[in-house]
C-alpha atoms as a PDB file:
ATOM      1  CA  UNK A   1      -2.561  11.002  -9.316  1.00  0.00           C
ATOM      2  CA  UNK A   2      -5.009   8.286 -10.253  1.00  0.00           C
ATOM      3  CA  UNK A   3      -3.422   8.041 -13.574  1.00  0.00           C
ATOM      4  CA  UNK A   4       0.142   7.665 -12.747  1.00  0.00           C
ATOM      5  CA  UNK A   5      -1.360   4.828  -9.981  1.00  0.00           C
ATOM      6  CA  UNK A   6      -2.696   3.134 -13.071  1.00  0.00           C
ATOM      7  CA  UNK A   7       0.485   3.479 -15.271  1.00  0.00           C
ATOM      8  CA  UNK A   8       2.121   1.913 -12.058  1.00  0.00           C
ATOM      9  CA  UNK A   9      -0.210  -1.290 -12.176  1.00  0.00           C
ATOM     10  CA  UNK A  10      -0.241  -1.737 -15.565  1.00  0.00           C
ATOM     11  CA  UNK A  11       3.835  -1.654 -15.314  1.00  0.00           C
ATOM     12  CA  UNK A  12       3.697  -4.584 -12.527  1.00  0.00           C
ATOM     13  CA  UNK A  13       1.100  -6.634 -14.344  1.00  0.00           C
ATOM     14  CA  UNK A  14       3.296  -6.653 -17.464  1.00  0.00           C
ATOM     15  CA  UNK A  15       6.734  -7.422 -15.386  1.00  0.00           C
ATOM     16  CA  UNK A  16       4.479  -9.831 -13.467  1.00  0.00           C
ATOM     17  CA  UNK A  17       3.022 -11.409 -16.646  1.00  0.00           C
ATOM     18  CA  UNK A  18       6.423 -12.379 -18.619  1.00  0.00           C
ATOM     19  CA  UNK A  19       7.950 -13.154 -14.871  1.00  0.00           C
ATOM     20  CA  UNK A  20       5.065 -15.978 -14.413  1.00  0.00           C
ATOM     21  CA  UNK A  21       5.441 -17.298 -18.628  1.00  0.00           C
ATOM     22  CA  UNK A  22       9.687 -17.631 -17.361  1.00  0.00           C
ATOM     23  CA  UNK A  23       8.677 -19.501 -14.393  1.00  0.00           C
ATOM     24  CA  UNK A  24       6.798 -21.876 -16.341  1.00  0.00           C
ATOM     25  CA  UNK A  25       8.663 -22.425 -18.876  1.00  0.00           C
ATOM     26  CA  UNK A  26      12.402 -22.151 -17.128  1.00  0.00           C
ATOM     27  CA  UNK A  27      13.356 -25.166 -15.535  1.00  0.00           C
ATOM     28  CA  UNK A  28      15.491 -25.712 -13.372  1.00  0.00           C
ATOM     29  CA  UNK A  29      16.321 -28.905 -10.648  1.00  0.00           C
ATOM     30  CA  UNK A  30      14.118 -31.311 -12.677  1.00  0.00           C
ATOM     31  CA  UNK A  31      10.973 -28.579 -12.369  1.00  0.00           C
ATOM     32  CA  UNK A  32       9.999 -25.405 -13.467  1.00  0.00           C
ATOM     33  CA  UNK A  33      11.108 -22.774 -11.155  1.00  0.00           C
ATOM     34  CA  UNK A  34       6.984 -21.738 -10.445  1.00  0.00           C
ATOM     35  CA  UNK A  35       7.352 -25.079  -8.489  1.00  0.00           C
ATOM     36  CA  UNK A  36      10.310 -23.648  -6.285  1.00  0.00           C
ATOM     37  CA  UNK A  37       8.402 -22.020  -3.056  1.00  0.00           C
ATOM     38  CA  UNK A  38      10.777 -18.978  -3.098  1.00  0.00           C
ATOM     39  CA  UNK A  39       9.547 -17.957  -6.772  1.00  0.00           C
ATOM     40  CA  UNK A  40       6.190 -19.360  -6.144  1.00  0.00           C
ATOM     41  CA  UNK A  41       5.600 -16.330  -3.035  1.00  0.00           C
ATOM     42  CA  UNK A  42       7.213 -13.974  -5.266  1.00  0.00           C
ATOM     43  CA  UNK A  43       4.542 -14.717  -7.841  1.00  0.00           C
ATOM     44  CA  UNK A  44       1.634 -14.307  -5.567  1.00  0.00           C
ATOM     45  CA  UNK A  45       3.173 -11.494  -4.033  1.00  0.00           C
ATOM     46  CA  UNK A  46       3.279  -9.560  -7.473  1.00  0.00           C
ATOM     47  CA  UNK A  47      -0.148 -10.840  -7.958  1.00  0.00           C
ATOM     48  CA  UNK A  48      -1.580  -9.335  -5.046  1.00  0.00           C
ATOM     49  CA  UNK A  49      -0.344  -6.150  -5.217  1.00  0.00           C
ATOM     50  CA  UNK A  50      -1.483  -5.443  -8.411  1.00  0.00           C
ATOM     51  CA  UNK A  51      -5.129  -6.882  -7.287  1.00  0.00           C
ATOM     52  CA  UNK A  52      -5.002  -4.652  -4.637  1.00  0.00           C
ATOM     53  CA  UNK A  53      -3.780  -1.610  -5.839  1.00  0.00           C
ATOM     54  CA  UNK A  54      -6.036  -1.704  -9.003  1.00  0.00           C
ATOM     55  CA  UNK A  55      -8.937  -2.126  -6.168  1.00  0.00           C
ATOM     56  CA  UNK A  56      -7.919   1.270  -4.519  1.00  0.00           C
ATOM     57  CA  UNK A  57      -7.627   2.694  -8.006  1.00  0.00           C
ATOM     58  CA  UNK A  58     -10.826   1.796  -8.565  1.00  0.00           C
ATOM     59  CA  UNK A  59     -12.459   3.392  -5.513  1.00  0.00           C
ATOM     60  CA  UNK A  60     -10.357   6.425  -6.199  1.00  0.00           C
ATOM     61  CA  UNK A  61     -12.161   6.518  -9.749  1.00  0.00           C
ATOM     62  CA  UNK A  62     -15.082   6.082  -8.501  1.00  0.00           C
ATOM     63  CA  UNK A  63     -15.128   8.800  -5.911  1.00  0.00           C
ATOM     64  CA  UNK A  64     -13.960  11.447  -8.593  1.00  0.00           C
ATOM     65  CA  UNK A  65     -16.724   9.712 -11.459  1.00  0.00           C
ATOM     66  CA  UNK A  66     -19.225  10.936  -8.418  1.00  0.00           C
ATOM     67  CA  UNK A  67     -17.923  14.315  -7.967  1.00  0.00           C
ATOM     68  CA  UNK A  68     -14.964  15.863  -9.447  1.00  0.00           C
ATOM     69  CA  UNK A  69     -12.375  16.300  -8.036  1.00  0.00           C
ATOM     70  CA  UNK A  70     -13.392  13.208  -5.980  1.00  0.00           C
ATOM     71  CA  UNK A  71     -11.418  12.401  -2.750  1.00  0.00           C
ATOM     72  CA  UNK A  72      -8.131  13.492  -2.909  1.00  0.00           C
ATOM     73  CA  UNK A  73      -6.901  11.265   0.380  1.00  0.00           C
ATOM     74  CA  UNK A  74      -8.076   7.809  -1.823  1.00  0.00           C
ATOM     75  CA  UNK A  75      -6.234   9.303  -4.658  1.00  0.00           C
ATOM     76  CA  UNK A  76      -3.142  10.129  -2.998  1.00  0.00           C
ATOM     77  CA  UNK A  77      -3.186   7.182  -1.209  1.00  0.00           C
ATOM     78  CA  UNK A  78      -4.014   4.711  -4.612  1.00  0.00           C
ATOM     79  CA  UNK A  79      -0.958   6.517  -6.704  1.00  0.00           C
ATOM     80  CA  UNK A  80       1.612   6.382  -3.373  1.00  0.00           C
ATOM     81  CA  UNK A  81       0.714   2.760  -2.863  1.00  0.00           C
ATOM     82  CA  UNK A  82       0.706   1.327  -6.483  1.00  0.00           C
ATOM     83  CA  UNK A  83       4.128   3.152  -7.327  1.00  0.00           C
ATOM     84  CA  UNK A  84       5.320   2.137  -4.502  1.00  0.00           C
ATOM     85  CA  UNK A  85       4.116  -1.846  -4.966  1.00  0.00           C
ATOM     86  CA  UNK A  86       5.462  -1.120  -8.625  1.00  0.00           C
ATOM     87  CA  UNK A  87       9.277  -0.625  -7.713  1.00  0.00           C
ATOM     88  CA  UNK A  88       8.855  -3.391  -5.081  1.00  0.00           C
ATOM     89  CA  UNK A  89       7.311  -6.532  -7.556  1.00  0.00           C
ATOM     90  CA  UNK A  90       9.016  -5.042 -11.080  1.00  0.00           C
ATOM     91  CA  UNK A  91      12.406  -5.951  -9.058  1.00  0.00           C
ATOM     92  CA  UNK A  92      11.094  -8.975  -7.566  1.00  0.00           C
ATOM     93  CA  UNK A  93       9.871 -10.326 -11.230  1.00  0.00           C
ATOM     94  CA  UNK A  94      13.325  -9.004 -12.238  1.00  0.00           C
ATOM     95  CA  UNK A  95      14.940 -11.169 -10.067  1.00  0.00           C
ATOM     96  CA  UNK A  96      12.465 -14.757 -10.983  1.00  0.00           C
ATOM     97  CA  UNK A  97      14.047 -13.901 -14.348  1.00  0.00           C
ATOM     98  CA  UNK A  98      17.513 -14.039 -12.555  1.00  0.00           C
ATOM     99  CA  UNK A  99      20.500 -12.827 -14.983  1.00  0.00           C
ATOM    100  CA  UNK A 100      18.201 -12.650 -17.761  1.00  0.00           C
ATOM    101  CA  UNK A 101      15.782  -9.987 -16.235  1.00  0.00           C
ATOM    102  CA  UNK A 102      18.687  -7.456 -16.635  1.00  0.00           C
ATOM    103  CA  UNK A 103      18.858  -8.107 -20.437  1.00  0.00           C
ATOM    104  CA  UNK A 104      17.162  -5.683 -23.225  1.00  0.00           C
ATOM    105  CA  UNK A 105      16.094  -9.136 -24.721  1.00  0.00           C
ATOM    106  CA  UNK A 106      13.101  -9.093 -21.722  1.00  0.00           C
ATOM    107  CA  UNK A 107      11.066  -6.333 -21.099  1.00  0.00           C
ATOM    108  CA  UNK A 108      11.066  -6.639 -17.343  1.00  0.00           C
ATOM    109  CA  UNK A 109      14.128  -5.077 -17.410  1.00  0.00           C
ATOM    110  CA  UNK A 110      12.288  -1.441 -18.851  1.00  0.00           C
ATOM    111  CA  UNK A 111       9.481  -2.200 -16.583  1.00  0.00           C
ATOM    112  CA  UNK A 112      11.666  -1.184 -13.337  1.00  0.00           C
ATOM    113  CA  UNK A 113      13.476   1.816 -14.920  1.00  0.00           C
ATOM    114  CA  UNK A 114       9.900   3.056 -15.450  1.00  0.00           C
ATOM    115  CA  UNK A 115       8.071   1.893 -12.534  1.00  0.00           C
ATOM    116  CA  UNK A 116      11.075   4.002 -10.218  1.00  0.00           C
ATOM    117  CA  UNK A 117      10.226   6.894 -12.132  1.00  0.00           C
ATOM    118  CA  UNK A 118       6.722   6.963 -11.319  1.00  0.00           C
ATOM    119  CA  UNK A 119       7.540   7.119  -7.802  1.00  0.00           C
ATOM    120  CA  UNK A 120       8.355  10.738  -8.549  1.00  0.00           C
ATOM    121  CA  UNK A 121       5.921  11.668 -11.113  1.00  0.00           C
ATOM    122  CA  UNK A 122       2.941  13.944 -10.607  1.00  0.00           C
ATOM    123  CA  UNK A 123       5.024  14.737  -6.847  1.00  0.00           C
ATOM    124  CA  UNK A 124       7.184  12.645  -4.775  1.00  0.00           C
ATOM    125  CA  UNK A 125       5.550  10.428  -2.888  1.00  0.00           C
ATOM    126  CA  UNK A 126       6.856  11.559   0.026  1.00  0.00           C
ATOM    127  CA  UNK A 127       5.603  14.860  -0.425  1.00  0.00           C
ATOM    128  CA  UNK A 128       2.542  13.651  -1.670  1.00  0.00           C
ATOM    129  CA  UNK A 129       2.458  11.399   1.751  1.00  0.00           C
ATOM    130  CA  UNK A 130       2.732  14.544   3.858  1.00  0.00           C
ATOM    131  CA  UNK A 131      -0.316  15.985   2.032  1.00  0.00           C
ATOM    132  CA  UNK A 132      -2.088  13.347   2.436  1.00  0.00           C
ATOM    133  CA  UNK A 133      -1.147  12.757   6.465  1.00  0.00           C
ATOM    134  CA  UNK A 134      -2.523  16.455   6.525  1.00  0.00           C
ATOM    135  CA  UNK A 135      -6.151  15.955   4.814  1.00  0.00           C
ATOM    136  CA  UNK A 136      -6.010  12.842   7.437  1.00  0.00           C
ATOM    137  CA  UNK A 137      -5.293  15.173  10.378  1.00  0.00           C
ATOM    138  CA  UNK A 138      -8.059  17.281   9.144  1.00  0.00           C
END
């Protein structure tokens, strides 16, 4: 689980990565569209997730680096959430890239096919939810 959690971030922080070079560079109204508040929150937004989802990665890690096979309510809960934040900010960095973000000539493009896929690898996360609402229930 933490594995496919980590494919997940390191999907958004590529998407998120040639998103935030566009913004700069693409201008648009006299300014570069970074400047325009709507892509500006859809920046941070991308930004965040991936900080936070690489921090529950992280913990997840370090719980099974303790004792294999670690704590499998962290990892469920790091791989649900990144994939997850994946198909949520690789669209929204699609979208600062406007019509070219559903070109082959960007990469962001791949990065959603891919990050919706890991929403069902290693289990659904819906079924992996229920598992994990289980170990919570105790």
């Amino acid at each position: 689980n933490l594995g496919t959690g980590y494919l997940a971030v390191g999907l958004m922080r590529a998407a998120f990565e040639d998103a935030l070079t566009f913004a700069k560079e693409r201008v648009q109204w006299g300014r570069p569209i970074i400047e325009h508040q709507l892509v500006g929150k859809k920046i941070f937004e991308a930004h965040t997730a991936i900080e936070t989802a690489r921090a529950l990665l992280w913990k997840g890690s370090w719980h099974t680096a303790q004792q294999f096979p670690g704590d499998l309510k962290t990892s469920l809960t790091a791989k649900i959430y990144a994939t997850e934040q994946a198909a949520l900010h690789t669209d929204a960095m699609m979208q600062v890239l406007g019509g070219y973000g559903l070109t082959r000539e960007y990469p962001v493009e791949k990065c959603v096919r891919d990050a919706a896929m890991l929403r069902v690898m290693d289990g659904t996360n819906d079924t992996l939810m229920l598992k994990a609402v289980d170990l919570l229930a105790g």
